[in-house]
PDB file of N, CA and C in Angstrom:
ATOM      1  N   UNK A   1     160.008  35.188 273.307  1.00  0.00           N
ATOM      2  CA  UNK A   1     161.108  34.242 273.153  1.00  0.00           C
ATOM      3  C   UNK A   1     161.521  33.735 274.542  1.00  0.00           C
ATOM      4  N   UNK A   2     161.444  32.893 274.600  1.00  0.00           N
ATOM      5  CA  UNK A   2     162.386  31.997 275.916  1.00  0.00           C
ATOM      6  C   UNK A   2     163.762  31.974 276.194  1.00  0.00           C
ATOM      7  N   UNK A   3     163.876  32.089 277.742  1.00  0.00           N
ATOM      8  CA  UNK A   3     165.168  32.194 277.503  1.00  0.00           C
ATOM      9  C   UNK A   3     166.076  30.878 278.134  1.00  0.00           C
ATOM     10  N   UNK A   4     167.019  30.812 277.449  1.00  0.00           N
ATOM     11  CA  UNK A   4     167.856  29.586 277.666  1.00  0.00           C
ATOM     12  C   UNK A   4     168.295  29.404 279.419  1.00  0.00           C
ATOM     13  N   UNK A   5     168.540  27.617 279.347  1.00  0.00           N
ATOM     14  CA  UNK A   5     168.596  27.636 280.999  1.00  0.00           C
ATOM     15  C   UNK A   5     169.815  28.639 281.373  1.00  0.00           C
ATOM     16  N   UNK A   6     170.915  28.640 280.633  1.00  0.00           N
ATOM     17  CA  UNK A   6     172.090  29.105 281.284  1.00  0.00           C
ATOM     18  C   UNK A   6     171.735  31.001 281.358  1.00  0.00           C
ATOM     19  N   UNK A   7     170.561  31.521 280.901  1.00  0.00           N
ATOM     20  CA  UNK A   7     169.775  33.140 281.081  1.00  0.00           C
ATOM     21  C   UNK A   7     169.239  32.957 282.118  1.00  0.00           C
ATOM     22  N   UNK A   8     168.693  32.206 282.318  1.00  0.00           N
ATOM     23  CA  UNK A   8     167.745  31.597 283.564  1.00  0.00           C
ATOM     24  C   UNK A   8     168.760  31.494 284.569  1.00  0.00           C
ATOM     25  N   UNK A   9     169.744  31.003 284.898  1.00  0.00           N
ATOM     26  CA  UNK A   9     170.602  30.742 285.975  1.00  0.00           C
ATOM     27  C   UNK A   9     171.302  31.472 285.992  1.00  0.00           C
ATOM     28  N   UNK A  10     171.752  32.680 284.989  1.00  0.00           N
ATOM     29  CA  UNK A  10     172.075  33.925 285.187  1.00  0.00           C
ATOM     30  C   UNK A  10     171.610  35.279 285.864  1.00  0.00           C
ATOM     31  N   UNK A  11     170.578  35.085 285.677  1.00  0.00           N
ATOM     32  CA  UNK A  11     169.538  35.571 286.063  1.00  0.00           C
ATOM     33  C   UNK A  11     169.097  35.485 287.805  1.00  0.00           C
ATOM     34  N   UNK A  12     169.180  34.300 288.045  1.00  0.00           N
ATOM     35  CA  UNK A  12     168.894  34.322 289.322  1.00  0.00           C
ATOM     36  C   UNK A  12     170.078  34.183 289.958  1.00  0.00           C
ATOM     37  N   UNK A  13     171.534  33.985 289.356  1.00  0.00           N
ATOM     38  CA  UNK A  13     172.739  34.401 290.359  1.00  0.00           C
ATOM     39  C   UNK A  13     172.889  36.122 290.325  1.00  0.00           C
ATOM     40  N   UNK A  14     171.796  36.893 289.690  1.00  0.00           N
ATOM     41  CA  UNK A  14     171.780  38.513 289.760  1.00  0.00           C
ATOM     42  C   UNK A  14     171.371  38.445 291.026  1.00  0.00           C
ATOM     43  N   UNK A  15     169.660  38.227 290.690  1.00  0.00           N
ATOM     44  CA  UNK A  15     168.977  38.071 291.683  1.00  0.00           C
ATOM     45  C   UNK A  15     169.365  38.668 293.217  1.00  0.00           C
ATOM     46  N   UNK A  16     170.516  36.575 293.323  1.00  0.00           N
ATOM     47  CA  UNK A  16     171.295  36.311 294.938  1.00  0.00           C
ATOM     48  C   UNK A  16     172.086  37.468 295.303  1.00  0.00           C
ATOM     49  N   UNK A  17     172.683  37.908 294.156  1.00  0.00           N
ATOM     50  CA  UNK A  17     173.971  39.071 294.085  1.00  0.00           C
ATOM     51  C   UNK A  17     173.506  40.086 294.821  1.00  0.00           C
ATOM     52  N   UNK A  18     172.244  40.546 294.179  1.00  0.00           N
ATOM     53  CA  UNK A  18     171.446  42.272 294.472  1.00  0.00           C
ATOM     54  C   UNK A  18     171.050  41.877 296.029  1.00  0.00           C
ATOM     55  N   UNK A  19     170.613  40.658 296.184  1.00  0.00           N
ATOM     56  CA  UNK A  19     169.832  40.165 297.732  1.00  0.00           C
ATOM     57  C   UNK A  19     170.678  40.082 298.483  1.00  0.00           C
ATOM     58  N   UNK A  20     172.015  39.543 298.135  1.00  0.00           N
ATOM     59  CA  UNK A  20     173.495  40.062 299.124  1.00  0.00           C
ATOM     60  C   UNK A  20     173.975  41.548 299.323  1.00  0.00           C
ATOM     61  N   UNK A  21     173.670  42.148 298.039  1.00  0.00           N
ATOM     62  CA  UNK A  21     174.238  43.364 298.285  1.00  0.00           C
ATOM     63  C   UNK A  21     173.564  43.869 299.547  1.00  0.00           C
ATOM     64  N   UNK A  22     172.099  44.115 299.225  1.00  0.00           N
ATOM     65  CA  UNK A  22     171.015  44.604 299.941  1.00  0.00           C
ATOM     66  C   UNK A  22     170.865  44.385 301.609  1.00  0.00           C
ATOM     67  N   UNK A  23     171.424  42.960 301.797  1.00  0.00           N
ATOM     68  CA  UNK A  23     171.715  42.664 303.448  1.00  0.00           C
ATOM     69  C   UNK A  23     173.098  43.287 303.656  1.00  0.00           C
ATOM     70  N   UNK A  24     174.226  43.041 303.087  1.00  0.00           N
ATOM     71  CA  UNK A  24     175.261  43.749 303.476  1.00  0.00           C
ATOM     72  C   UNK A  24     175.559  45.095 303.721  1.00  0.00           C
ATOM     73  N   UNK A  25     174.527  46.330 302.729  1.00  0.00           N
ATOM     74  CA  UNK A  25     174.625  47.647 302.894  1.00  0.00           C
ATOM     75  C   UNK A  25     173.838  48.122 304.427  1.00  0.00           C
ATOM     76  N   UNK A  26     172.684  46.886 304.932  1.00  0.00           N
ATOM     77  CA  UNK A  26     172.164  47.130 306.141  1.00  0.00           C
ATOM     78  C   UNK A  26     173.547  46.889 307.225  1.00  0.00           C
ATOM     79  N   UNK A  27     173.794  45.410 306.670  1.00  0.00           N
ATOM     80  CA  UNK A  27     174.901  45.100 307.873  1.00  0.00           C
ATOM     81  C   UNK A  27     175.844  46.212 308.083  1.00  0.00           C
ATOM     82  N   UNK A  28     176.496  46.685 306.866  1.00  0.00           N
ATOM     83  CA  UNK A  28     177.252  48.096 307.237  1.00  0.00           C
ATOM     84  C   UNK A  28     177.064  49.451 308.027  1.00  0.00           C
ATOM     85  N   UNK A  29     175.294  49.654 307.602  1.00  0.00           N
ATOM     86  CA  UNK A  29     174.591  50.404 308.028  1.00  0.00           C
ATOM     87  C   UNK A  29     174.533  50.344 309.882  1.00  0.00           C
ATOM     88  N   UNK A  30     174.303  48.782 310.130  1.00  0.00           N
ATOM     89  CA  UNK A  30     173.957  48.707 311.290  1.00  0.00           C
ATOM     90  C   UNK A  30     175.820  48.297 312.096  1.00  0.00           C
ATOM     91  N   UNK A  31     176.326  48.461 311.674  1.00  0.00           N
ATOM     92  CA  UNK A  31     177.518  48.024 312.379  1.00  0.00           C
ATOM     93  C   UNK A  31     178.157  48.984 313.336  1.00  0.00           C
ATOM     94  N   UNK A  32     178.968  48.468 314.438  1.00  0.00           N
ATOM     95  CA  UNK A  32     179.282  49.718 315.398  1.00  0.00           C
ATOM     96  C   UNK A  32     180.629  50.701 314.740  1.00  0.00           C
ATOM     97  N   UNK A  33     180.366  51.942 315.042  1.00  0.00           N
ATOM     98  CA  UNK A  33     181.573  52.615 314.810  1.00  0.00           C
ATOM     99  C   UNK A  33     182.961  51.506 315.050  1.00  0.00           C
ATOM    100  N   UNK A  34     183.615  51.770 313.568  1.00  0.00           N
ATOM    101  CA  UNK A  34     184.644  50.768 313.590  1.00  0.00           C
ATOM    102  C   UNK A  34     185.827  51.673 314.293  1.00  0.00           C
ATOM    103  N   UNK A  35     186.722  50.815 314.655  1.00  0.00           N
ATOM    104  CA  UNK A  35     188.298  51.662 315.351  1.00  0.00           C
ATOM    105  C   UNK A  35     189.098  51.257 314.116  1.00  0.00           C
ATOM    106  N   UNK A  36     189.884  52.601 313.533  1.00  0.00           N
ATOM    107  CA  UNK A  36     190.227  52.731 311.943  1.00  0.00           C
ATOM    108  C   UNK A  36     191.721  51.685 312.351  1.00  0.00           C
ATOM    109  N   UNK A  37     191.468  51.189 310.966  1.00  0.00           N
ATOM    110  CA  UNK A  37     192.913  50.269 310.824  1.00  0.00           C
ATOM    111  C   UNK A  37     192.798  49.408 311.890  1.00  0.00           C
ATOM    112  N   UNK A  38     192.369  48.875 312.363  1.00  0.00           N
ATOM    113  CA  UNK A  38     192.037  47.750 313.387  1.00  0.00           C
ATOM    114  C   UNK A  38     191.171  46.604 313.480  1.00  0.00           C
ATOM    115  N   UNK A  39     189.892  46.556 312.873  1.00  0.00           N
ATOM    116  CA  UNK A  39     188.841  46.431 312.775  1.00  0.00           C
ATOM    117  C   UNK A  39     188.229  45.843 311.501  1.00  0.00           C
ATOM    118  N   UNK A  40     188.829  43.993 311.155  1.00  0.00           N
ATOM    119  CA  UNK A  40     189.196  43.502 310.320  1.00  0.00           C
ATOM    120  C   UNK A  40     187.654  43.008 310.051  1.00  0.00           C
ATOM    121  N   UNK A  41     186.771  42.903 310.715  1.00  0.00           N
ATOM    122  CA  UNK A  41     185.037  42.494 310.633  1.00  0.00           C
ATOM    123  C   UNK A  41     184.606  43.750 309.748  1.00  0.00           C
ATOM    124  N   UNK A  42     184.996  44.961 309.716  1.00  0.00           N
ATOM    125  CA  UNK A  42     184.714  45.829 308.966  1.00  0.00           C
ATOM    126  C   UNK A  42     184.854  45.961 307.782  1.00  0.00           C
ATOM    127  N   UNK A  43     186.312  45.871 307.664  1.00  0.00           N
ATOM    128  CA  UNK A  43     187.277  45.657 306.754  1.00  0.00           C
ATOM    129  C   UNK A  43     186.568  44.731 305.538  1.00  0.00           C
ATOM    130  N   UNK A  44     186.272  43.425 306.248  1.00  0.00           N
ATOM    131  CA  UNK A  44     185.879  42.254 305.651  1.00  0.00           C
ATOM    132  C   UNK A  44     184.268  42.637 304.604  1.00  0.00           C
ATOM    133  N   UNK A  45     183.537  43.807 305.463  1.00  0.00           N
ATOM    134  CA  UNK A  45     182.500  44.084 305.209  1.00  0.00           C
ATOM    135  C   UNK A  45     182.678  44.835 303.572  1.00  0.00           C
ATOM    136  N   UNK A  46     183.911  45.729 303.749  1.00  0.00           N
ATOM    137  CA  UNK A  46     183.817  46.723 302.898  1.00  0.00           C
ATOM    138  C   UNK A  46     184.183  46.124 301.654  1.00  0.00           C
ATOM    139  N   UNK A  47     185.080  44.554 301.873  1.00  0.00           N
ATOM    140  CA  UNK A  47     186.066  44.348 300.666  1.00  0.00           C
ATOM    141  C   UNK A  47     184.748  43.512 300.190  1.00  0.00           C
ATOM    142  N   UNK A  48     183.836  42.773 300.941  1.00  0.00           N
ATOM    143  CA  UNK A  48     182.848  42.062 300.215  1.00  0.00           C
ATOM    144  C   UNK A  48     181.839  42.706 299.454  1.00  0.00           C
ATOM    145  N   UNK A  49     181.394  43.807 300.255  1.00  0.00           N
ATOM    146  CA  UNK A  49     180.850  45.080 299.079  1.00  0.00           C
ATOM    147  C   UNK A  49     181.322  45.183 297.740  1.00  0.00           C
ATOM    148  N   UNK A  50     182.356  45.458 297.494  1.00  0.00           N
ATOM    149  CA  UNK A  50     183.625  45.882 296.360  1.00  0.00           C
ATOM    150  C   UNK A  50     183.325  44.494 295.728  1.00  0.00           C
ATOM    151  N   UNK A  51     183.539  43.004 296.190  1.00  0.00           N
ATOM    152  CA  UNK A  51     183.203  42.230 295.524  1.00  0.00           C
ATOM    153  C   UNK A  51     182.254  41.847 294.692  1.00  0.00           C
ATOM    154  N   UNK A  52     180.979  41.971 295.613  1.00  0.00           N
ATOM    155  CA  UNK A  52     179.499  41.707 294.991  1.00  0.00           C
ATOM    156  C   UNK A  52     179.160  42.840 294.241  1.00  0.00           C
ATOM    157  N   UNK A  53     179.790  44.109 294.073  1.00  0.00           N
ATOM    158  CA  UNK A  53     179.608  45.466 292.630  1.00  0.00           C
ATOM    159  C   UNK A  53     180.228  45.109 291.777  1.00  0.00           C
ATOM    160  N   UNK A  54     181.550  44.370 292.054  1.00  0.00           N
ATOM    161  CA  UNK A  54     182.439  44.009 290.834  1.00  0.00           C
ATOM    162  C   UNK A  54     181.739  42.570 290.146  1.00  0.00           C
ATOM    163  N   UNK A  55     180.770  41.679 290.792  1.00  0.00           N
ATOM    164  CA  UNK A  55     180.540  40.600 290.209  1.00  0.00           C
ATOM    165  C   UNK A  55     178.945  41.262 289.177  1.00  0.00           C
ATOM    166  N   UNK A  56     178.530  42.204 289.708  1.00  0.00           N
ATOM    167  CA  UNK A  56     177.465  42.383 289.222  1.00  0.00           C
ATOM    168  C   UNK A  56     177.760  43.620 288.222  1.00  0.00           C
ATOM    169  N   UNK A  57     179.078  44.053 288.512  1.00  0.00           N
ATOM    170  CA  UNK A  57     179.160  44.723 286.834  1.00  0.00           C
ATOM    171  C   UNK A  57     179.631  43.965 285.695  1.00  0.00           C
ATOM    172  N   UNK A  58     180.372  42.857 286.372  1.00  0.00           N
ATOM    173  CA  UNK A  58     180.730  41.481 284.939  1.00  0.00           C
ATOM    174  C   UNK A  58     179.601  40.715 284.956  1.00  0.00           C
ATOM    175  N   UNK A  59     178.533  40.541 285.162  1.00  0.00           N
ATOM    176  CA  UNK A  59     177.251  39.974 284.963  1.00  0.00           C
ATOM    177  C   UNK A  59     176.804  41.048 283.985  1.00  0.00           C
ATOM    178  N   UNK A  60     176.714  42.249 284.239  1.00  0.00           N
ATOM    179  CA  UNK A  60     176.265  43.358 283.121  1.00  0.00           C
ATOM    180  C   UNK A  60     177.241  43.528 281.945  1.00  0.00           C
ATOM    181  N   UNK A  61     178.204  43.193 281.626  1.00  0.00           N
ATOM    182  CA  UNK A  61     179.222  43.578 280.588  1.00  0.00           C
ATOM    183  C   UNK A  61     179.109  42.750 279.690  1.00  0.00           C
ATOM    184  N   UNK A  62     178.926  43.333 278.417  1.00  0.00           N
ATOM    185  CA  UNK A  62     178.999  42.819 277.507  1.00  0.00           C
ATOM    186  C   UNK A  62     180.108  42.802 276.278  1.00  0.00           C
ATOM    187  N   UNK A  63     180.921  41.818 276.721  1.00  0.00           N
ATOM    188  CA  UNK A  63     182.561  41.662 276.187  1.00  0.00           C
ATOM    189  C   UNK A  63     182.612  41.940 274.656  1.00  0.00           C
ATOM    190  N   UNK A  64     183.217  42.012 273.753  1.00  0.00           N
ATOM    191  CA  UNK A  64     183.287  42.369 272.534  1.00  0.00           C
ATOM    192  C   UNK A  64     184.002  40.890 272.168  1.00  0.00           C
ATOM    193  N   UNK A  65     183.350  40.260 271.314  1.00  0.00           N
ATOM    194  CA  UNK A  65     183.525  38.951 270.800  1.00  0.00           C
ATOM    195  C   UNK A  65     184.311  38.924 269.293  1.00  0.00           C
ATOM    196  N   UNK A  66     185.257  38.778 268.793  1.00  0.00           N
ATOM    197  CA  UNK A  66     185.409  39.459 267.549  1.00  0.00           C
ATOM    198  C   UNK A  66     184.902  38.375 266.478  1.00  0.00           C
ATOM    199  N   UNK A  67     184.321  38.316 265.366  1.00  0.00           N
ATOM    200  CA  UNK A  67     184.027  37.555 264.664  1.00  0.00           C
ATOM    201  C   UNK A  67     184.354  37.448 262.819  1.00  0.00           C
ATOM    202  N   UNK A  68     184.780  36.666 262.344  1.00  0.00           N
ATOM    203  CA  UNK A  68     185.603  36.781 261.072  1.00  0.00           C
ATOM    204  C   UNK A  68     184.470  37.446 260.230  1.00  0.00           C
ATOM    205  N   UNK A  69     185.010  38.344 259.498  1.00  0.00           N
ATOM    206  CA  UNK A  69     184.249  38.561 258.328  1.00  0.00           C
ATOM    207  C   UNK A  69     184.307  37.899 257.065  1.00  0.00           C
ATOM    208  N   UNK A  70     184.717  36.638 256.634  1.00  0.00           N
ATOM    209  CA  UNK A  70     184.671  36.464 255.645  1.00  0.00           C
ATOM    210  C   UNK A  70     184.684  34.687 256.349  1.00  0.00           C
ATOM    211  N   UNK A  71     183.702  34.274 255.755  1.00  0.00           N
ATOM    212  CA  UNK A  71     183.160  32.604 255.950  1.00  0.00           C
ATOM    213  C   UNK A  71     184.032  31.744 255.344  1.00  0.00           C
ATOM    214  N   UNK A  72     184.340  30.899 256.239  1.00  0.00           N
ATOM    215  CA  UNK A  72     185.642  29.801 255.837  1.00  0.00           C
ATOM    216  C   UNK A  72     184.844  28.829 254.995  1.00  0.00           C
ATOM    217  N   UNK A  73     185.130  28.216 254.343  1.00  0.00           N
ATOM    218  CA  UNK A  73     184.633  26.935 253.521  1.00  0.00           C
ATOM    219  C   UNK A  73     184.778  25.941 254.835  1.00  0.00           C
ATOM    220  N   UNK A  74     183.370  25.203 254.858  1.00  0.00           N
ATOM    221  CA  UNK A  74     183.812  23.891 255.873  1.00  0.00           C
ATOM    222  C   UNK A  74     184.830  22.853 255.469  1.00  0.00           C
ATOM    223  N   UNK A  75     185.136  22.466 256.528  1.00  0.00           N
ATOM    224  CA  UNK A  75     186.651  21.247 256.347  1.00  0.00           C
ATOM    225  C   UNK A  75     185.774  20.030 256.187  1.00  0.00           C
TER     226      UNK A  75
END
């Protein structure tokens, strides 16, 4: 089965997501010992982390849609 463009463009905003994560955990990796509470380039690092996990667990969630059980007559 094929999947629709808007799976397709979902799909590859994962992709960008995981390929951001993946440079940013280096950038963290490689960054100098930060000076605590001071050190807003860090800071910036950690809150964008937190961002790109939180976008890629609402890319994974699958919301609960509620749907009528009993079929309306069309208008």
């Amino acid at each position: 089965m094929a999947q629709l463009p808007y799976e397709d463009a979902l799909e590859a905003v994962r992709e960008r997501l995981i390929a951001a994560q993946d440079l940013l955990r280096q950038e963290i990796a490689d960054y100098p010992q930060p000076i605590s509470g001071c050190d807003y380039q860090y800071v910036r690092l950690i809150s964008d982390r937190t961002r790109i996990a939180n976008s890629l667990r609402a890319l994974d969630n699958q919301p609960f849609v509620a749907t009528p059980r009993i079929l309306e007559p069309a208008a």
